[in-house]
N, C-alpha and C. Protein backbone atom coordinates (compact mmCIF):
# COMPACT_ATOMS: atom_id res chain seq x y z
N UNK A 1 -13.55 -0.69 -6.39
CA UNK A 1 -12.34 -1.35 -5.93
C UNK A 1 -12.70 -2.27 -4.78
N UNK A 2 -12.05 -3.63 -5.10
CA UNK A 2 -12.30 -4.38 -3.44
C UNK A 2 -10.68 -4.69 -3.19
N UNK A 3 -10.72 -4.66 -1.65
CA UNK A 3 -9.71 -4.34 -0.91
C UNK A 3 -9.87 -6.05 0.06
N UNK A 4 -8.99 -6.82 0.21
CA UNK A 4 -8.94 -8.19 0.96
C UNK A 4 -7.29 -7.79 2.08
N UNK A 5 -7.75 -8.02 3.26
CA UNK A 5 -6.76 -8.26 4.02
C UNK A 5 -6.18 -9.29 4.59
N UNK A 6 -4.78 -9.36 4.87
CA UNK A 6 -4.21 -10.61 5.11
C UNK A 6 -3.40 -9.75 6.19
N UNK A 7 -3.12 -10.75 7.40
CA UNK A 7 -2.35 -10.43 8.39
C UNK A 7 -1.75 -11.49 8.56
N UNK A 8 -0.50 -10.91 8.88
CA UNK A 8 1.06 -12.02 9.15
C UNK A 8 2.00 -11.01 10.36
N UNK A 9 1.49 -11.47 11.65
CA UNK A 9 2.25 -11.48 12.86
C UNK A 9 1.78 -9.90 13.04
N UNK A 10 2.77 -8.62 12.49
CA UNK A 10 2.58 -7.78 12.57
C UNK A 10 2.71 -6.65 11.71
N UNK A 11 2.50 -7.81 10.40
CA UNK A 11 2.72 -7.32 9.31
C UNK A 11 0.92 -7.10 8.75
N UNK A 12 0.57 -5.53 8.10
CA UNK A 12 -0.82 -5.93 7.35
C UNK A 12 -0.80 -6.14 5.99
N UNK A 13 -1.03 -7.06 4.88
CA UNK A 13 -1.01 -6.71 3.35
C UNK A 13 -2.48 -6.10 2.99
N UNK A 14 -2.84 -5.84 2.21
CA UNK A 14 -3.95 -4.97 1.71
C UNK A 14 -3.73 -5.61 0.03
N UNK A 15 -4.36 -6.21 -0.74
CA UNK A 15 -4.69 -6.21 -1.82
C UNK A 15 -5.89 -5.94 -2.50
N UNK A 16 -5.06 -4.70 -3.59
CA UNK A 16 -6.09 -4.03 -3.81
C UNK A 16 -6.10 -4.48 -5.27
N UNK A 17 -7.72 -4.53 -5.95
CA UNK A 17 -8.50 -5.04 -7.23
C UNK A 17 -9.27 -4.16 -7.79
N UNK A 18 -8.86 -4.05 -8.98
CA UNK A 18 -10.32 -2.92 -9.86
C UNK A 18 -9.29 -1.38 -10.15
N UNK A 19 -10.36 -0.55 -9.86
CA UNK A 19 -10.24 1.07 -10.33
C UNK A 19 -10.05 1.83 -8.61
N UNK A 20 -8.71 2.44 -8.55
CA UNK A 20 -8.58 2.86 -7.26
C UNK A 20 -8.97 4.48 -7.87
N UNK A 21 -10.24 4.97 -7.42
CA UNK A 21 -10.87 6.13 -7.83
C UNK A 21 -11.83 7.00 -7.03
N UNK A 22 -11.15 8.27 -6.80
CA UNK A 22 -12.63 9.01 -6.67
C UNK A 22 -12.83 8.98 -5.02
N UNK A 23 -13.94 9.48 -4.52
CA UNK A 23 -14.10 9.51 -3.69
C UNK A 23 -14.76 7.82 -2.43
N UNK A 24 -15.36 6.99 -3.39
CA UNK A 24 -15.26 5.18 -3.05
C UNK A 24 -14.41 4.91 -2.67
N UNK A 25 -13.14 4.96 -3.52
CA UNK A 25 -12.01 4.29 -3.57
C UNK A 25 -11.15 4.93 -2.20
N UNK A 26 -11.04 6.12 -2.24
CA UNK A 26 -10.41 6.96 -1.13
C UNK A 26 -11.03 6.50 0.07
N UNK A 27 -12.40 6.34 0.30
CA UNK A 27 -13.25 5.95 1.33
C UNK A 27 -12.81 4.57 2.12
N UNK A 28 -12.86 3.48 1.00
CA UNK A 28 -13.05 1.86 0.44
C UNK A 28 -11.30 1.69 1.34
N UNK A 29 -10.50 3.00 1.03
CA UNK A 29 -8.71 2.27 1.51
C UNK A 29 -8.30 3.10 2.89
N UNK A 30 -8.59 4.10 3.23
CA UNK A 30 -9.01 4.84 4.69
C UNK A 30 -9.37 4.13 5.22
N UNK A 31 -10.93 3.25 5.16
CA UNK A 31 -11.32 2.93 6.24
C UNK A 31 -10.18 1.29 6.82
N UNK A 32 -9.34 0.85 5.23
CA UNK A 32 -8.72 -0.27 5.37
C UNK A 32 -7.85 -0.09 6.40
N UNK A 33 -6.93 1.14 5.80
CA UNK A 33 -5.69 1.47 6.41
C UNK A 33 -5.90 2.08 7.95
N UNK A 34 -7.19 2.17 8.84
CA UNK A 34 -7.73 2.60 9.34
C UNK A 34 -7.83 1.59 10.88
N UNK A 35 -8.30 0.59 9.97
CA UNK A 35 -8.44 -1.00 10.53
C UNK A 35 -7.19 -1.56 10.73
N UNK A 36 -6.43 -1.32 10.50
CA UNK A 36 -4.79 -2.04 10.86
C UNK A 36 -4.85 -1.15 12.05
N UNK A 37 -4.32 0.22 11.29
CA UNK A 37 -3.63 1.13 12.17
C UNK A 37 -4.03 0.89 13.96
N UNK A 38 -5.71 1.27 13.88
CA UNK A 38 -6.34 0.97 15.23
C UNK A 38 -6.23 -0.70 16.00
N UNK A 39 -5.52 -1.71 15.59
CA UNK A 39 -4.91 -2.93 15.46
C UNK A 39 -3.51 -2.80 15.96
N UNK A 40 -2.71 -1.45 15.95
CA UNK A 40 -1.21 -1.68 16.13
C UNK A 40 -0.47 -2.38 14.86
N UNK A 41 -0.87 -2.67 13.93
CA UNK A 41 -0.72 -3.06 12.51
C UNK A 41 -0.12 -1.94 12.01
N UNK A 42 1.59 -1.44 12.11
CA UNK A 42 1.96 -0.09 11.53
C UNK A 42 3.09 -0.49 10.08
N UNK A 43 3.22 -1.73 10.30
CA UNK A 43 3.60 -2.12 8.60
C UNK A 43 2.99 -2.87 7.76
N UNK A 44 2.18 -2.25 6.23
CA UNK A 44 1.90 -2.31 5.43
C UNK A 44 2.12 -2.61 4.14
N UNK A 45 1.51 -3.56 3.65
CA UNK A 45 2.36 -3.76 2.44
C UNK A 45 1.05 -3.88 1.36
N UNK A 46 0.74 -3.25 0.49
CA UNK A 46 -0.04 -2.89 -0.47
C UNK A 46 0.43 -3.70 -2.02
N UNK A 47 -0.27 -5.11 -2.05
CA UNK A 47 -0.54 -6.09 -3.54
C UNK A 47 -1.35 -5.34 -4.37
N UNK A 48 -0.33 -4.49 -5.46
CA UNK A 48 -0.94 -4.29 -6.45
C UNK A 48 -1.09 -4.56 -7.90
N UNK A 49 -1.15 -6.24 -7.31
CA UNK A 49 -1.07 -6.61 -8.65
C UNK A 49 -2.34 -6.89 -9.37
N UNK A 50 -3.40 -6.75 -9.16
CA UNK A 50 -4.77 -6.98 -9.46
C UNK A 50 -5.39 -5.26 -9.88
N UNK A 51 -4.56 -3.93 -9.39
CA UNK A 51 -5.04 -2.86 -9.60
C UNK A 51 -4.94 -2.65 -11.30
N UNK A 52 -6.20 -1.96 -11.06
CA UNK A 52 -5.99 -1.80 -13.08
C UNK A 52 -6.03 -0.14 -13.15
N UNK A 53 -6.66 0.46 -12.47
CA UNK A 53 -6.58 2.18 -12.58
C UNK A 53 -6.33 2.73 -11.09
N UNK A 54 -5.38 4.01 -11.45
CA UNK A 54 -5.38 4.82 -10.10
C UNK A 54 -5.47 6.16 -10.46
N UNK A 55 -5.95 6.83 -9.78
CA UNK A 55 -6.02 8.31 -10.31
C UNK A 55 -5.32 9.11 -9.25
N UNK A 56 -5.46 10.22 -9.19
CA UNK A 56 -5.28 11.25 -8.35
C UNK A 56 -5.37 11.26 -6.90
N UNK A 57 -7.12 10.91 -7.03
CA UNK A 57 -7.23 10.86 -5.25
C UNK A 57 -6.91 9.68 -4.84
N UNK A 58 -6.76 8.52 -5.43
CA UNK A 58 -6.45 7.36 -4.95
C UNK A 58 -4.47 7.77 -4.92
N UNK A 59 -3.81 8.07 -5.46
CA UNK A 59 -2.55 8.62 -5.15
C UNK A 59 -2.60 9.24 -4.09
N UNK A 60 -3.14 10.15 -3.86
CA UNK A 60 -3.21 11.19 -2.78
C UNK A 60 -3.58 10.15 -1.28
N UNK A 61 -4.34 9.61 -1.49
CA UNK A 61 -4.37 8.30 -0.37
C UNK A 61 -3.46 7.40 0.13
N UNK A 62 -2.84 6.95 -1.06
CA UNK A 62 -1.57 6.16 -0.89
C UNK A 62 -0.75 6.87 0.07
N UNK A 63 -0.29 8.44 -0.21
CA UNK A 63 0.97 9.09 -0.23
C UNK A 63 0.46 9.60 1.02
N UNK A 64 -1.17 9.80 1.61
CA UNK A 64 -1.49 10.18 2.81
C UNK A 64 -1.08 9.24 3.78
N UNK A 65 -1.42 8.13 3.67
CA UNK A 65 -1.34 7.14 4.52
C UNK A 65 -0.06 6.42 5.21
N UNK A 66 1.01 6.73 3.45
CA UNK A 66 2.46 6.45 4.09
C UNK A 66 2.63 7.71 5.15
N UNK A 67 2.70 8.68 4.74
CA UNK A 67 2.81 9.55 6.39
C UNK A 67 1.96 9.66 7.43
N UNK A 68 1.05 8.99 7.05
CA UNK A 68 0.40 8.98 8.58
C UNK A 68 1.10 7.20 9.40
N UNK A 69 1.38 6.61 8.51
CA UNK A 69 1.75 5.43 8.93
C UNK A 69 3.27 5.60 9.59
N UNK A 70 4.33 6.59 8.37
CA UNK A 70 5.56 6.69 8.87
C UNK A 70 5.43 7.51 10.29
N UNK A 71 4.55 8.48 10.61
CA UNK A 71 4.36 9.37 11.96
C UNK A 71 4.22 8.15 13.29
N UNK A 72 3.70 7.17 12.97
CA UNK A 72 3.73 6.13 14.08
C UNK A 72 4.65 4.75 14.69
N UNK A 73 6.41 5.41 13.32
CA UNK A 73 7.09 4.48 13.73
C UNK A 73 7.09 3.47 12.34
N UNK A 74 6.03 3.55 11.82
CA UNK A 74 5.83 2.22 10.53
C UNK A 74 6.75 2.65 9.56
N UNK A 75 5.70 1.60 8.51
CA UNK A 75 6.24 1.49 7.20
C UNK A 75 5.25 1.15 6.33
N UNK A 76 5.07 1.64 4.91
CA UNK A 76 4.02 1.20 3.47
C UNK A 76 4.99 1.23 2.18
N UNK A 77 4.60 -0.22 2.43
CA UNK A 77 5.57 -0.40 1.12
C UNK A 77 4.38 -1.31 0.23
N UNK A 78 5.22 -0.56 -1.52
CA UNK A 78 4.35 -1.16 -2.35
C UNK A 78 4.99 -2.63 -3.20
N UNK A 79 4.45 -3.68 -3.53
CA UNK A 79 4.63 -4.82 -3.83
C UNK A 79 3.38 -4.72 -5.03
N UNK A 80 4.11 -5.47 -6.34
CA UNK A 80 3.48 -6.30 -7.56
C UNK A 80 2.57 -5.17 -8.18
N UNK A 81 3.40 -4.27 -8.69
CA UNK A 81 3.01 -3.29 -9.61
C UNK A 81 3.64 -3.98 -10.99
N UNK A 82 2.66 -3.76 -11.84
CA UNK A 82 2.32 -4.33 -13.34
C UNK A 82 1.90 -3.25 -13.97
N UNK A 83 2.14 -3.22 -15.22
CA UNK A 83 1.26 -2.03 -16.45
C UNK A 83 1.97 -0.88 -16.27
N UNK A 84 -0.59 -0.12 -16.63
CA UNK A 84 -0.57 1.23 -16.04
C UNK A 84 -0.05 1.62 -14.70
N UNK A 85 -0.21 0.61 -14.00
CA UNK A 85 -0.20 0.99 -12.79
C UNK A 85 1.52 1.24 -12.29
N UNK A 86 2.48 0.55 -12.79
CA UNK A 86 3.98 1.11 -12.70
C UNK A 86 4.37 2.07 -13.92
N UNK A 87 3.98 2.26 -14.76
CA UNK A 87 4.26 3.27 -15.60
C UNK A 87 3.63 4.53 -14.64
N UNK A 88 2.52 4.76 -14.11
CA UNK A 88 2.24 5.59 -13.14
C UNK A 88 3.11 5.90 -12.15
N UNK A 89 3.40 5.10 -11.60
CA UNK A 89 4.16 5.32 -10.27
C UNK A 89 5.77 6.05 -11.04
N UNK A 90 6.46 5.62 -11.78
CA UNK A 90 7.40 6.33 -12.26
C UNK A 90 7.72 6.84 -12.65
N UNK A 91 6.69 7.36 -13.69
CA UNK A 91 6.71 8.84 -14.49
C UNK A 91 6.49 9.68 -13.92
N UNK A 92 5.59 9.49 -12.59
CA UNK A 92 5.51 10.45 -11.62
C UNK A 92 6.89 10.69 -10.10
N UNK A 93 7.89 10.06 -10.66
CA UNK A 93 8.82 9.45 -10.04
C UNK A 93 8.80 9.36 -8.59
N UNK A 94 7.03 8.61 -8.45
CA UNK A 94 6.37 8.26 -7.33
C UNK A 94 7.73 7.04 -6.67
N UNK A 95 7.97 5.96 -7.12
CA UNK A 95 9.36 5.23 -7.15
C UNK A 95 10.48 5.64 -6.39
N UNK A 96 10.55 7.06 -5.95
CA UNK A 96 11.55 7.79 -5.13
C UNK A 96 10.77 7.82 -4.04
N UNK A 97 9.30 8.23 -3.68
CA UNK A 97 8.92 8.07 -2.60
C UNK A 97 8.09 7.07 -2.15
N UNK A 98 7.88 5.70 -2.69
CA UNK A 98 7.47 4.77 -2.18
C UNK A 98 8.56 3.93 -1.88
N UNK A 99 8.28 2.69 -2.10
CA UNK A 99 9.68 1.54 -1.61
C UNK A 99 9.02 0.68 -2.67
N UNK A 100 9.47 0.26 -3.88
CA UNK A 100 8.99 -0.76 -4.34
C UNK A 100 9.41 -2.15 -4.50
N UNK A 101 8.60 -3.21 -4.33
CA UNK A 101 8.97 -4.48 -4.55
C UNK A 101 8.46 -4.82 -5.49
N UNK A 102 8.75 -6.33 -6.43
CA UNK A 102 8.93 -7.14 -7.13
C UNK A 102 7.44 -7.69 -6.98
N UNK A 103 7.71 -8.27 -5.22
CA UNK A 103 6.36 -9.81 -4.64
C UNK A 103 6.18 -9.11 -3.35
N UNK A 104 5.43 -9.58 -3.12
CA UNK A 104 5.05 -9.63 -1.62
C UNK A 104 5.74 -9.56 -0.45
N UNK A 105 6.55 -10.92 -0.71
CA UNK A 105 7.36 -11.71 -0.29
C UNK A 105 8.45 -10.94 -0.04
N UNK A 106 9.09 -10.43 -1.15
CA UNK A 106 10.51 -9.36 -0.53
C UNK A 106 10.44 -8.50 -0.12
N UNK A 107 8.93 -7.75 0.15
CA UNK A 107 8.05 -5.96 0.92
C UNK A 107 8.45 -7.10 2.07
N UNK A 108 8.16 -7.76 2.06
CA UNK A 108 7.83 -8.75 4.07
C UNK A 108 9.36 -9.37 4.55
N UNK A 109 10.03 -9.76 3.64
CA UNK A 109 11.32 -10.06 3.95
C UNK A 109 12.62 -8.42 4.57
N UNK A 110 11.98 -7.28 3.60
CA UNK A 110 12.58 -6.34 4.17
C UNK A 110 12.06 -5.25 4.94
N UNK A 111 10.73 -5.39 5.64
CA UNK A 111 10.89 -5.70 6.76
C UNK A 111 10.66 -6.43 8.08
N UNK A 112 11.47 -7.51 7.88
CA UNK A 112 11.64 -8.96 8.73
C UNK A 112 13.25 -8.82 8.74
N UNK A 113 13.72 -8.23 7.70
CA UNK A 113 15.17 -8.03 8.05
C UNK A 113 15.84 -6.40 8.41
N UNK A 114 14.23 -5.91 9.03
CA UNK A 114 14.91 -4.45 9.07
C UNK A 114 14.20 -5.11 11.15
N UNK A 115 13.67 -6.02 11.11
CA UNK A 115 13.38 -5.97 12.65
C UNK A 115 11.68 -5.60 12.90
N UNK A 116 11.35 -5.31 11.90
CA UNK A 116 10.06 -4.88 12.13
C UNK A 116 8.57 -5.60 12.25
N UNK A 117 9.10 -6.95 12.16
CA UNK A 117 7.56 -7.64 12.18
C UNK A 117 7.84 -8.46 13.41
């Protein structure tokens, strides 16, 4: 998996590419989400529109990180789920505990209209 960051004011995006897997992948988005956090970077917005697999521990990462992110005041919201990768998220009616967007653009618009960037 490669992981590219983009920063906007005080907003971090993270787009993630490839197979989110295994113990790499868990490693590869920790150390991402890691790099904001220690930044003051506590809202997140995760492009997954380039992801093609997620498994378990890469779930378990996701769902770690929104609470370690929500414990500091933030927010992780997910943007540009396609495929496997939203058939995942809802069958697991992951969808109740993430926030999902459409684009990018409306994860950053809500929150820009919740006050947060």
């Amino acid at each position: 998996m490669t992981i590219n960051e983009e920063r906007r004011g005080k907003i971090g995006i993270l787009s993630l590419r490839g197979s989110f897997s295994g113990k790499p992948g868990v490693a590869a988005f920790e150390r991402a989400i890691f790099d904001l956090l220690k930044d003051d970077i506590i809202f997140i917005i995760l492009d997954l529109e380039q992801l093609k697999f997620i498994d378990s521990a890469g779930l378990g990462a996701m769902i770690s990180a929104m609470v370690s992110i929500g414990r500091r005041g933030g927010a992780l919201k997910l943007a540009e789920l396609r495929g496997d990768i939203y058939r995942v998220m809802t069958s697991m009616h992951l969808d109740q505990v993430f926030e999902l967007h459409d684009t990018v653009e409306e994860a950053e618009t809500s929150l820009v209209r919740k006050g947060r960037s």
